[in-house]
Protein backbone atom coordinates (compact mmCIF):
# COMPACT_ATOMS: atom_id res chain seq x y z
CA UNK A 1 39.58 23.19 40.04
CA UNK A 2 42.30 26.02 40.23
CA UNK A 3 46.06 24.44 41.04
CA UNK A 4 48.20 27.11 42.99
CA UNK A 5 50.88 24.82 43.39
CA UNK A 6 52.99 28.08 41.18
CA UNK A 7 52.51 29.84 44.67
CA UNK A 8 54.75 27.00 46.73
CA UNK A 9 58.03 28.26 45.27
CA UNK A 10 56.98 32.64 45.52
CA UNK A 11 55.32 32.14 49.17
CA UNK A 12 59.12 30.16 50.03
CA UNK A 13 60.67 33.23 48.52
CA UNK A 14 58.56 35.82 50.06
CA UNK A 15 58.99 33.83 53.68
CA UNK A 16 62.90 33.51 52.77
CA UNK A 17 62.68 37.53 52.60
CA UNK A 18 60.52 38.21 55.29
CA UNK A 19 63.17 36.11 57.72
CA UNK A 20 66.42 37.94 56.37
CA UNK A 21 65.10 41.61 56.56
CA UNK A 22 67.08 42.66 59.34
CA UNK A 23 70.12 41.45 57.61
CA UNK A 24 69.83 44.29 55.28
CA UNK A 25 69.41 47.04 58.45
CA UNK A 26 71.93 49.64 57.50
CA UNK A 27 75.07 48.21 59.73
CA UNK A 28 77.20 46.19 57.76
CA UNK A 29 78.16 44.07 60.82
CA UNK A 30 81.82 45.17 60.86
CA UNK A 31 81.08 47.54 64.14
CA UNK A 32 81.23 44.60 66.32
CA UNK A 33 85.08 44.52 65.79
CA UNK A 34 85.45 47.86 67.61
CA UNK A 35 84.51 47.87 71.73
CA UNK A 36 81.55 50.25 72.00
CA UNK A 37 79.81 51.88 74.75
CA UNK A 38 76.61 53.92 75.40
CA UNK A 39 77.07 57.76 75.84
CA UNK A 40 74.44 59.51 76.21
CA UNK A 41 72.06 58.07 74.24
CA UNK A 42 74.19 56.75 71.93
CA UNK A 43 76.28 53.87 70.96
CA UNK A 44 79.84 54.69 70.04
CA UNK A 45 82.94 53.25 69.54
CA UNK A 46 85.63 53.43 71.98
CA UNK A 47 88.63 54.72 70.47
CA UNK A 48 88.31 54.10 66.91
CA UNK A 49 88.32 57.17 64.73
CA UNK A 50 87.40 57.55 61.39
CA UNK A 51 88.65 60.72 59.01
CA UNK A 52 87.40 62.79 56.44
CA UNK A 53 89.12 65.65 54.21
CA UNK A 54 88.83 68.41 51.85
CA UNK A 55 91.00 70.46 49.79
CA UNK A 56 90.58 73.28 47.12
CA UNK A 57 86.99 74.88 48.35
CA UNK A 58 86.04 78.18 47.61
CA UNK A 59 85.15 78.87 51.46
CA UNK A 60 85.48 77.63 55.17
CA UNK A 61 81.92 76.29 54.77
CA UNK A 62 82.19 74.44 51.67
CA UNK A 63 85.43 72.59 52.89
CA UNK A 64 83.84 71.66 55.98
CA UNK A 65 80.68 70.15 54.11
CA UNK A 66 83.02 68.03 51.94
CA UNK A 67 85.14 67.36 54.88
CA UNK A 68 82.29 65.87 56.43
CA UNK A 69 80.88 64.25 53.24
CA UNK A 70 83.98 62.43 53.33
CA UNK A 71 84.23 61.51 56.81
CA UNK A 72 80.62 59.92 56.48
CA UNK A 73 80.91 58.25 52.97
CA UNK A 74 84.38 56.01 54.02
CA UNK A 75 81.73 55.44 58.00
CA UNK A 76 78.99 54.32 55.57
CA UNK A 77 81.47 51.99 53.62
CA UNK A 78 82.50 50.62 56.15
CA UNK A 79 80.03 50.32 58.93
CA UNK A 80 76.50 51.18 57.33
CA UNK A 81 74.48 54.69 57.59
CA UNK A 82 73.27 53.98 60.62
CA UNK A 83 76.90 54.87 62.18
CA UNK A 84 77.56 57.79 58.84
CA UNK A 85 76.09 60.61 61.03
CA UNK A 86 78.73 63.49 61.70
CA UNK A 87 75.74 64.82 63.94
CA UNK A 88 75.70 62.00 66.20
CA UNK A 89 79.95 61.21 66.29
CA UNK A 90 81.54 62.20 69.25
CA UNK A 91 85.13 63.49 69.82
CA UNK A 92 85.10 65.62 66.73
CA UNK A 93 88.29 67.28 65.51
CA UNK A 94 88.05 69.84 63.10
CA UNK A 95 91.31 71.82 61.29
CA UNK A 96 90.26 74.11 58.54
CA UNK A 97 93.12 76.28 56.81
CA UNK A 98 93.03 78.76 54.27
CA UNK A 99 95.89 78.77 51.24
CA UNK A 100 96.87 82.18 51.84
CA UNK A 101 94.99 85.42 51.51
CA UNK A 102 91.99 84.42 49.14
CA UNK A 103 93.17 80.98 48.26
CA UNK A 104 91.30 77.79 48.63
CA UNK A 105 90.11 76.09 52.16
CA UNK A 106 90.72 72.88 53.16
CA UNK A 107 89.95 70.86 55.90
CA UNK A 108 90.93 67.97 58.06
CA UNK A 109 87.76 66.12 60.22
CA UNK A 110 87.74 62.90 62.71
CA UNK A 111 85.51 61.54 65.21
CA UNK A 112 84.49 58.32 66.53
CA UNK A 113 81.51 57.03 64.97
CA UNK A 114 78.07 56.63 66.62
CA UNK A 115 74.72 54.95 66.14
């Protein structure tokens, strides 16, 4: 006769898994401090802004992409990737300056996250 009584413990394990998946949903949680609202499709916070920056780039472009980069690694710290999407934020600000004639870019992002 075969004994699976080895399988009580994994099966407990696997169940214990299966039960706690959406815990590991990419949203930390911490969102639900800020008021949000729906717009347009969307769920955003209210007035909570988050910031990204950039310095020394060799073009406008480039300090934008880091500037963003920024912004959405600190929003996926802090709330989860599903809110890290400069694509989806709404009230964007975005101040790009160049260092003089030739000289590096930098920029200066914000916008309230959305999911």
């Amino acid at each position: 006769m075969i004994r699976f009584g080895w399988m009580r413990p994994a099966l407990a394990v696997a169940a214990l898994f299966a039960c706690a998946a959406p815990a590991f949903a990419d949203d930390t949680g911490v969102a639900a401090i800020h008021e949000q609202r729906r717009e347009g499709g969307r769920t955003c916070f209210v007035d909570h802004y988050h910031y990204g920056s950039s310095a020394g780039q060799s073009s406008k472009k480039a300090a934008l992409a880091v500037g963003i980069k920024s912004w959405a690694d600190f929003t996926d710290f802090e709330y989860g990737s599903d809110w890290a999407h400069w694509g989806r934020a709404s009230s964007k600000s975005v101040k790009c300056s160049q260092a003089g004639p030739g000289g590096s870019w930098s920029c200066d992002i914000s916008a309230r996250p959305c999911r």
